[in-house]
PDB file of N, CA and C in Angstrom:
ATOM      1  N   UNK A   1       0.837  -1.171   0.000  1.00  0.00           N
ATOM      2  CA  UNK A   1       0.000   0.000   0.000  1.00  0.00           C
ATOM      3  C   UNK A   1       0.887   1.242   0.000  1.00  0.00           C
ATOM      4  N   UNK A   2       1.045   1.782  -1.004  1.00  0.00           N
ATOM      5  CA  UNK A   2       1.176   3.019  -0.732  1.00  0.00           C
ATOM      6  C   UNK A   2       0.784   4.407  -0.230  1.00  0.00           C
ATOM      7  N   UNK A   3       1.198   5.487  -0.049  1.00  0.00           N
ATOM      8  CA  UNK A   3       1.106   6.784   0.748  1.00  0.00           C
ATOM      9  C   UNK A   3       0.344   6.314   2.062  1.00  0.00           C
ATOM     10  N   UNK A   4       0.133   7.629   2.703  1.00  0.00           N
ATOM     11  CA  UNK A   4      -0.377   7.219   4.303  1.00  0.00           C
ATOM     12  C   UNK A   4      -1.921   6.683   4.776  1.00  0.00           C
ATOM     13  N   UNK A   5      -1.233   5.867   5.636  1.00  0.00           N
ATOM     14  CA  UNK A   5      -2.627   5.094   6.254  1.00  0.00           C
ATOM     15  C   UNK A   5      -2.480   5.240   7.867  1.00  0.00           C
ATOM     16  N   UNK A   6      -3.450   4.431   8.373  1.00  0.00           N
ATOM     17  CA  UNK A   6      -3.694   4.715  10.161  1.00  0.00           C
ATOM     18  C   UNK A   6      -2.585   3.706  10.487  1.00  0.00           C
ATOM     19  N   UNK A   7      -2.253   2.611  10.093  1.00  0.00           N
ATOM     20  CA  UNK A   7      -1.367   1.627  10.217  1.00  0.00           C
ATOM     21  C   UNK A   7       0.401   1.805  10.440  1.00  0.00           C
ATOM     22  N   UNK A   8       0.317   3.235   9.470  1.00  0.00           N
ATOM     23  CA  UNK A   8       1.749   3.570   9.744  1.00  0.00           C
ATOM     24  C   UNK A   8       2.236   4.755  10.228  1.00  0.00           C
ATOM     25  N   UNK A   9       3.473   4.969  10.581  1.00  0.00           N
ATOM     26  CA  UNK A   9       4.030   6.306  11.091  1.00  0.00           C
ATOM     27  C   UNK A   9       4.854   6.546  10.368  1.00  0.00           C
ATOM     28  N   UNK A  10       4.528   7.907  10.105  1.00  0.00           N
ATOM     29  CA  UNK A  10       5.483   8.755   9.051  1.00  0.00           C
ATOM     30  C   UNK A  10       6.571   9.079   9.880  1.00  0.00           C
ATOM     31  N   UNK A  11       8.075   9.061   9.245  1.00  0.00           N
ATOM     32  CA  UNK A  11       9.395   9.537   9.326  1.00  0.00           C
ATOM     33  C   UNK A  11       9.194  10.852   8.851  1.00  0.00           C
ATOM     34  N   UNK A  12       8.835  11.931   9.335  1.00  0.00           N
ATOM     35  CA  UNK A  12       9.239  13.633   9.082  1.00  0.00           C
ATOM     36  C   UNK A  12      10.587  13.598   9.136  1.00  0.00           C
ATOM     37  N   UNK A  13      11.089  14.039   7.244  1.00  0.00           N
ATOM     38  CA  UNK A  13      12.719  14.459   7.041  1.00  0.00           C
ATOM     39  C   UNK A  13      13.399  13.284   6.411  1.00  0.00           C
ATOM     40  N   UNK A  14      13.213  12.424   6.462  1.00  0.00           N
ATOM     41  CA  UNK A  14      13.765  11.161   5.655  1.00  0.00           C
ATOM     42  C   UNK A  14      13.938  11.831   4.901  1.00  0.00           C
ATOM     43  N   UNK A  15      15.277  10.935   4.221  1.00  0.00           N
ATOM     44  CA  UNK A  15      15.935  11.215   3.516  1.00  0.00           C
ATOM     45  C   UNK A  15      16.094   9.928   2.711  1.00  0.00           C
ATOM     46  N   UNK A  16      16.309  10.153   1.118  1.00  0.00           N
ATOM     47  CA  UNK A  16      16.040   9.244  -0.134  1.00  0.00           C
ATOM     48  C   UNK A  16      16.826   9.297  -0.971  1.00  0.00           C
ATOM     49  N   UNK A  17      17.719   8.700  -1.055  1.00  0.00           N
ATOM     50  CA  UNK A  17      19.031   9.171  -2.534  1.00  0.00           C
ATOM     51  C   UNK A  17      19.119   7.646  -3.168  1.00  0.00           C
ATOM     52  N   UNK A  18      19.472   7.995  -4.000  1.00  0.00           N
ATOM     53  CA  UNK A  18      20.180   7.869  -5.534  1.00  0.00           C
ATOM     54  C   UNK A  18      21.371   7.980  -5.297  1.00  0.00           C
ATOM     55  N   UNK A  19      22.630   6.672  -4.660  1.00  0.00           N
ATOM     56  CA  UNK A  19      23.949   7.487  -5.036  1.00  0.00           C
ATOM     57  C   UNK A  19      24.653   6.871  -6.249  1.00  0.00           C
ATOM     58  N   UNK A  20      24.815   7.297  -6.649  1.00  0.00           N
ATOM     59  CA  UNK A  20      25.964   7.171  -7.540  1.00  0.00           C
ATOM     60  C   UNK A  20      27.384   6.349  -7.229  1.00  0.00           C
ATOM     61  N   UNK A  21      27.768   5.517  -8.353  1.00  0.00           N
ATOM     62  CA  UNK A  21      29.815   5.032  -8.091  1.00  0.00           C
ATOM     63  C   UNK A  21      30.324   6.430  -8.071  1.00  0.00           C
ATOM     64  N   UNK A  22      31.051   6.721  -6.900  1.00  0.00           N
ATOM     65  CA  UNK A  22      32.165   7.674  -6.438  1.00  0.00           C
ATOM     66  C   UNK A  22      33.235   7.269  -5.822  1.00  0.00           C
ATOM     67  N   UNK A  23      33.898   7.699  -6.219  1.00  0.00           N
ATOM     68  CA  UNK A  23      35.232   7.170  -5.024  1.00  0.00           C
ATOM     69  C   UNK A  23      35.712   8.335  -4.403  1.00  0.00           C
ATOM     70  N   UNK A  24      35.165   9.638  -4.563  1.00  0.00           N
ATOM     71  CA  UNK A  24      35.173  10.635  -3.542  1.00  0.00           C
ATOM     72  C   UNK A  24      34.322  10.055  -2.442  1.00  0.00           C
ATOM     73  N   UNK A  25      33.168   9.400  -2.557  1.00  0.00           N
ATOM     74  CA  UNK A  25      32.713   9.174  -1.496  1.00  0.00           C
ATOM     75  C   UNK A  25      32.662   7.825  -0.978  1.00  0.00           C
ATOM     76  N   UNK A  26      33.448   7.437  -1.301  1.00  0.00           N
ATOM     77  CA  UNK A  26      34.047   5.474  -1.113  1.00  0.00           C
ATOM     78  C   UNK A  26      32.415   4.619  -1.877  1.00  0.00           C
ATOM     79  N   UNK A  27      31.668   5.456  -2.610  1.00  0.00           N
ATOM     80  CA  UNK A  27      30.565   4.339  -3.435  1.00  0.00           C
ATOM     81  C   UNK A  27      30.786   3.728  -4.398  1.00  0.00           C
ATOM     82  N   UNK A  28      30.711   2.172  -4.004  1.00  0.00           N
ATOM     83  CA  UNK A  28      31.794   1.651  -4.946  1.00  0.00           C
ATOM     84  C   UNK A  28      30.721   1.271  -6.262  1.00  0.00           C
ATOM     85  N   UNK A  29      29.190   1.199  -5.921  1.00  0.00           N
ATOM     86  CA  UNK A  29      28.364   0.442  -6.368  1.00  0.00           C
ATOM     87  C   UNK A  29      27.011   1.925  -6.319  1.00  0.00           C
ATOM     88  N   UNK A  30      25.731   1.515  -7.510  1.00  0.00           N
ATOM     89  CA  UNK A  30      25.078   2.205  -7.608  1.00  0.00           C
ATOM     90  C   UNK A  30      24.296   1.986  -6.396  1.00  0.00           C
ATOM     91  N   UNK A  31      23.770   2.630  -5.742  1.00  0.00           N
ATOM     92  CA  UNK A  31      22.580   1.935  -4.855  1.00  0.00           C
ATOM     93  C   UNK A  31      21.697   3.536  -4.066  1.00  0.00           C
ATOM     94  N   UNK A  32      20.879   2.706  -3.185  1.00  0.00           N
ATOM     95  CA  UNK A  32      20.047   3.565  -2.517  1.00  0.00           C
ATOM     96  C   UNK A  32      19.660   3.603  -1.125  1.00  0.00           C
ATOM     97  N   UNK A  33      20.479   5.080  -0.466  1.00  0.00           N
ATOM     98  CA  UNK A  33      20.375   5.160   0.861  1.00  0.00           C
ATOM     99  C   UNK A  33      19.007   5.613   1.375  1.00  0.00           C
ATOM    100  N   UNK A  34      19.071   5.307   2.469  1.00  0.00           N
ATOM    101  CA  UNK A  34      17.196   5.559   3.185  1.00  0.00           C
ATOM    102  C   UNK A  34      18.187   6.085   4.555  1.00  0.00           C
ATOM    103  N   UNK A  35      17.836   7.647   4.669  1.00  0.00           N
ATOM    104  CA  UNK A  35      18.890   8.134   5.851  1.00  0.00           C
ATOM    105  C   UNK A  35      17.612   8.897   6.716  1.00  0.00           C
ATOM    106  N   UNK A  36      17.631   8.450   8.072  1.00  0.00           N
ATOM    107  CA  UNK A  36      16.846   9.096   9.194  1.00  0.00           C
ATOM    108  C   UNK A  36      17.876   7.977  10.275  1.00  0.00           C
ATOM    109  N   UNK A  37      17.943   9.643  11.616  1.00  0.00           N
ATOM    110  CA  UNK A  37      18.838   8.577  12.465  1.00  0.00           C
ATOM    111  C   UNK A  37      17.841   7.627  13.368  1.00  0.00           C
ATOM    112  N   UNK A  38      16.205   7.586  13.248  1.00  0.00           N
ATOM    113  CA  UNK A  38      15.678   6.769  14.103  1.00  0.00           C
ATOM    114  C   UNK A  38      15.715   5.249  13.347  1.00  0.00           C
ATOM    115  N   UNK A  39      16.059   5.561  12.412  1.00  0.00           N
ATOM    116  CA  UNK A  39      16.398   3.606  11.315  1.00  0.00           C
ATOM    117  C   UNK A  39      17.228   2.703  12.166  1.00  0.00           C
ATOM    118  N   UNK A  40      17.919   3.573  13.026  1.00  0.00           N
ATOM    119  CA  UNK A  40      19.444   2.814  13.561  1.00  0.00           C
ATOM    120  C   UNK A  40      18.673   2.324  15.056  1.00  0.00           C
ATOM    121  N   UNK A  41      17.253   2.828  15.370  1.00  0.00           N
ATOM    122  CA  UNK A  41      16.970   2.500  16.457  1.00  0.00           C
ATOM    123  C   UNK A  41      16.163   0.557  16.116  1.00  0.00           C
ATOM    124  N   UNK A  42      15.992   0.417  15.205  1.00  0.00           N
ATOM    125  CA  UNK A  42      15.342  -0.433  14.894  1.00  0.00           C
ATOM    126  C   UNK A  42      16.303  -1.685  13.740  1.00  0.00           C
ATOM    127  N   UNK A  43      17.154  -0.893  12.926  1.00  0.00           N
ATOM    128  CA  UNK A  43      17.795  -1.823  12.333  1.00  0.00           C
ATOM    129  C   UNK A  43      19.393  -0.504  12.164  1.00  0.00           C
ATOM    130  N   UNK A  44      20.286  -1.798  13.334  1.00  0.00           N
ATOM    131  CA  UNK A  44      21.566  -1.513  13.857  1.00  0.00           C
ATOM    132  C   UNK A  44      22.583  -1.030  12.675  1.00  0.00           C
ATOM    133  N   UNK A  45      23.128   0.197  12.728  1.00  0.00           N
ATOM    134  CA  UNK A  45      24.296  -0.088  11.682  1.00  0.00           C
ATOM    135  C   UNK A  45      25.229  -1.444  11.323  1.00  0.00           C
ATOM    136  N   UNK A  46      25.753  -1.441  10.033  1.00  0.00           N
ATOM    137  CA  UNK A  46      25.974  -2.912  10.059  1.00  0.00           C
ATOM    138  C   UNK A  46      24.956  -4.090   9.745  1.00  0.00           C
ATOM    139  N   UNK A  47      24.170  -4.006  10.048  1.00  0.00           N
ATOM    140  CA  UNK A  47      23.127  -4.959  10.370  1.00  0.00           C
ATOM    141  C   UNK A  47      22.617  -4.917   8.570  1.00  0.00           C
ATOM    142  N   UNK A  48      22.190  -6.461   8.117  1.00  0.00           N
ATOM    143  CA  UNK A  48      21.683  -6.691   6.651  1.00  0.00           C
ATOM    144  C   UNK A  48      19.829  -7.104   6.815  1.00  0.00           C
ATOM    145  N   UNK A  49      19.357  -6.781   5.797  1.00  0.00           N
ATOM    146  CA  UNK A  49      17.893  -7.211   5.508  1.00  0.00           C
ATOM    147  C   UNK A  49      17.871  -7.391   4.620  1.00  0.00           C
ATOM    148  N   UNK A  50      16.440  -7.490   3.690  1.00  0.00           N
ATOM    149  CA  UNK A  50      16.057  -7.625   2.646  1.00  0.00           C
ATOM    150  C   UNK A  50      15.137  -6.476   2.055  1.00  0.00           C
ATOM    151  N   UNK A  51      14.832  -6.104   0.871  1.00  0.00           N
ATOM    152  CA  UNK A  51      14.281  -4.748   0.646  1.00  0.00           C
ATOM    153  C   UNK A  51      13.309  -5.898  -0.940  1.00  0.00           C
ATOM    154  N   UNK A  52      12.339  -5.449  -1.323  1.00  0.00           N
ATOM    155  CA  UNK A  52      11.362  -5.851  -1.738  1.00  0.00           C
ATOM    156  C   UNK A  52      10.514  -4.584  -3.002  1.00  0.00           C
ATOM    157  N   UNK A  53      10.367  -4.697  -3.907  1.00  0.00           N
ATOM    158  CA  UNK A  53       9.195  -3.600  -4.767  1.00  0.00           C
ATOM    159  C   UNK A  53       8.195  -3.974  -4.147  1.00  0.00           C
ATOM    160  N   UNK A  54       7.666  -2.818  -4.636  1.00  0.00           N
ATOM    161  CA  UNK A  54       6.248  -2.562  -4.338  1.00  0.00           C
ATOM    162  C   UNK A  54       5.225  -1.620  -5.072  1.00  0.00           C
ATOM    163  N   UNK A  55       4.218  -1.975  -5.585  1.00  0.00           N
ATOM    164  CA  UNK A  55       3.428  -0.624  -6.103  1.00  0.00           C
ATOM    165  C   UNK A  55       3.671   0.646  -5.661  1.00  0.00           C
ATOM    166  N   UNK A  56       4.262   2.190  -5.874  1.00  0.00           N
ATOM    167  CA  UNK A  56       4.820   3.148  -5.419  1.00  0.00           C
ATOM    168  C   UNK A  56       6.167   2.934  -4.420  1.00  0.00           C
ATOM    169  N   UNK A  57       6.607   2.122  -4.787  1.00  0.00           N
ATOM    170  CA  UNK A  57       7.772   2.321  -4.086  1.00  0.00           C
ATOM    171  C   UNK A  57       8.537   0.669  -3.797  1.00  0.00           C
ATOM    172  N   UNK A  58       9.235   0.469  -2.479  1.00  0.00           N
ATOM    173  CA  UNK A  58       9.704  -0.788  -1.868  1.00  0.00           C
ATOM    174  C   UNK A  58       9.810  -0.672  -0.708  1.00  0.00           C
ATOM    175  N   UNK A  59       9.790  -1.771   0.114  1.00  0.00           N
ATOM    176  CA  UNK A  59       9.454  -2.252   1.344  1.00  0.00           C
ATOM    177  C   UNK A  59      10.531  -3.109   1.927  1.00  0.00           C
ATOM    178  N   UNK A  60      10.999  -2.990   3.155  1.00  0.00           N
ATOM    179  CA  UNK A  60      12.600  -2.926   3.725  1.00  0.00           C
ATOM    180  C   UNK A  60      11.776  -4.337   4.372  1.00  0.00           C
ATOM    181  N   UNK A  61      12.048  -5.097   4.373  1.00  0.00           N
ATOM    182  CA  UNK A  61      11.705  -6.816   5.860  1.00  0.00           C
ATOM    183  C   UNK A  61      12.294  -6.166   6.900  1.00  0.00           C
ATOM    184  N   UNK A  62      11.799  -7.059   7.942  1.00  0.00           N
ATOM    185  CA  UNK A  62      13.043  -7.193   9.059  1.00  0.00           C
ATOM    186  C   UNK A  62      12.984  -8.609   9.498  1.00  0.00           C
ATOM    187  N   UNK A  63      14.076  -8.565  10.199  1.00  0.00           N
ATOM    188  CA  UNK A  63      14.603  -9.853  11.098  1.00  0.00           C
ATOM    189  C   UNK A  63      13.563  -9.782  12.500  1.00  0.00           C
ATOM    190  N   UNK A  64      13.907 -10.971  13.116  1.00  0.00           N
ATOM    191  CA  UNK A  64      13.125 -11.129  14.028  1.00  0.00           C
ATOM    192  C   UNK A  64      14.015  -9.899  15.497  1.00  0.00           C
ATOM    193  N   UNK A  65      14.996  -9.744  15.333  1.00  0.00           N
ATOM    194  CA  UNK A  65      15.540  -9.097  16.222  1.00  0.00           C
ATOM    195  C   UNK A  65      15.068  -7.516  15.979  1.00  0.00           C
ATOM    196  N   UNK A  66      14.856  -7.132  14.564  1.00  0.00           N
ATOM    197  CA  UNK A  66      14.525  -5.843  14.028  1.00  0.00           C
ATOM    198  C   UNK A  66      13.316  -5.020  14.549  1.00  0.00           C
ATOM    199  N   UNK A  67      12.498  -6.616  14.270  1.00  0.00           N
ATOM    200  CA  UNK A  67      11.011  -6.395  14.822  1.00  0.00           C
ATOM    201  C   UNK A  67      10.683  -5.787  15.856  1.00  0.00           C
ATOM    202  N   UNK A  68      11.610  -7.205  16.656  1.00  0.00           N
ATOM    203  CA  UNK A  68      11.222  -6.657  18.028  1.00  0.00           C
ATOM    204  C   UNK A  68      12.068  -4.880  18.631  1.00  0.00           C
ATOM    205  N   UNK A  69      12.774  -4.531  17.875  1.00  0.00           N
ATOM    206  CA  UNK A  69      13.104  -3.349  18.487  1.00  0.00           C
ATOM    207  C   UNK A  69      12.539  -2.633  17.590  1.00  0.00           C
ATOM    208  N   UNK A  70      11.497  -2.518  17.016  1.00  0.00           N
ATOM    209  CA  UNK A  70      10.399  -1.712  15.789  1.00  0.00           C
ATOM    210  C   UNK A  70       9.294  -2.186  16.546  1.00  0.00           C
ATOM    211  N   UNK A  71       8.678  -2.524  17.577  1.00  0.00           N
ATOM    212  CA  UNK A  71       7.791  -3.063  18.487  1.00  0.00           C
ATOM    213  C   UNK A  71       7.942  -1.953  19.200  1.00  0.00           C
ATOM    214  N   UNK A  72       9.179  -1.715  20.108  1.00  0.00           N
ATOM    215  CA  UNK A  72       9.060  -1.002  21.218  1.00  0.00           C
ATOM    216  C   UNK A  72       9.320   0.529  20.950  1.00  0.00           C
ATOM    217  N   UNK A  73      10.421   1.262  19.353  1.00  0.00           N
ATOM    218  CA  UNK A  73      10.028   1.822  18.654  1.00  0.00           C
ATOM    219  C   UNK A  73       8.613   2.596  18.517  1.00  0.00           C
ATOM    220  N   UNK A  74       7.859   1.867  17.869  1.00  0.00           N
ATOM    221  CA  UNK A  74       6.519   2.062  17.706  1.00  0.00           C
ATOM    222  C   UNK A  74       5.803   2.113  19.327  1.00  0.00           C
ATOM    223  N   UNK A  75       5.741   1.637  20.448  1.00  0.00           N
ATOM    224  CA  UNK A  75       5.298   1.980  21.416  1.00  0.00           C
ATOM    225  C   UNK A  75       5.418   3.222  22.075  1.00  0.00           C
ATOM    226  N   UNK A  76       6.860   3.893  21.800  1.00  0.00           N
ATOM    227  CA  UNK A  76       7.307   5.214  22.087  1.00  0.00           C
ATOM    228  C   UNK A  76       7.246   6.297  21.571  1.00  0.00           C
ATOM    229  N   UNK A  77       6.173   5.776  20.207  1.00  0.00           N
ATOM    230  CA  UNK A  77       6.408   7.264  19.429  1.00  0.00           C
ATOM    231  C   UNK A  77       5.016   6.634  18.573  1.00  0.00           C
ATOM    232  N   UNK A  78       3.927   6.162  19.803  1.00  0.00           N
ATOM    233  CA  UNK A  78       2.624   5.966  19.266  1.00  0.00           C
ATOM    234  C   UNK A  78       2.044   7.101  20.201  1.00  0.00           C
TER     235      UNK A  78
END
């Protein structure tokens, strides 16, 4: 589902890029950052998932460890 529903909480300020291969900026590979520092509260720097399409957009999984700290996440900022 795309855009907003009662189900989810919006990230105010996320951030969405497109980077580019640079080696000014050590990108070695094309890819796409998803930058807000509350991401790190729920899925650890370092830490791998899986990311998925979707009608308007794509959809990040999590691990069972992810969850549960996107559980308590979501309790604190419901």
């Amino acid at each position: 589902m795309a855009g907003p529903h009662k189900s989810k909480i919006e990230l105010e300020d996320a951030k969405v890029y497109v980077h580019k291969k640079d080696e000014d900026s050590g990108s070695q590979n094309v890819h796409i950052d998803v930058e807000h520092e509350e991401l790190n509260e729920i899925i650890e720097p370092g830490e791998n998932t899986f990311v998925g399409g979707k009608n308007g957009g794509v959809f990040i999984g999590l691990k069972e460890e992810m969850i549960s700290r996107a559980k308590k996440w979501i309790d604190q900022n419901e």
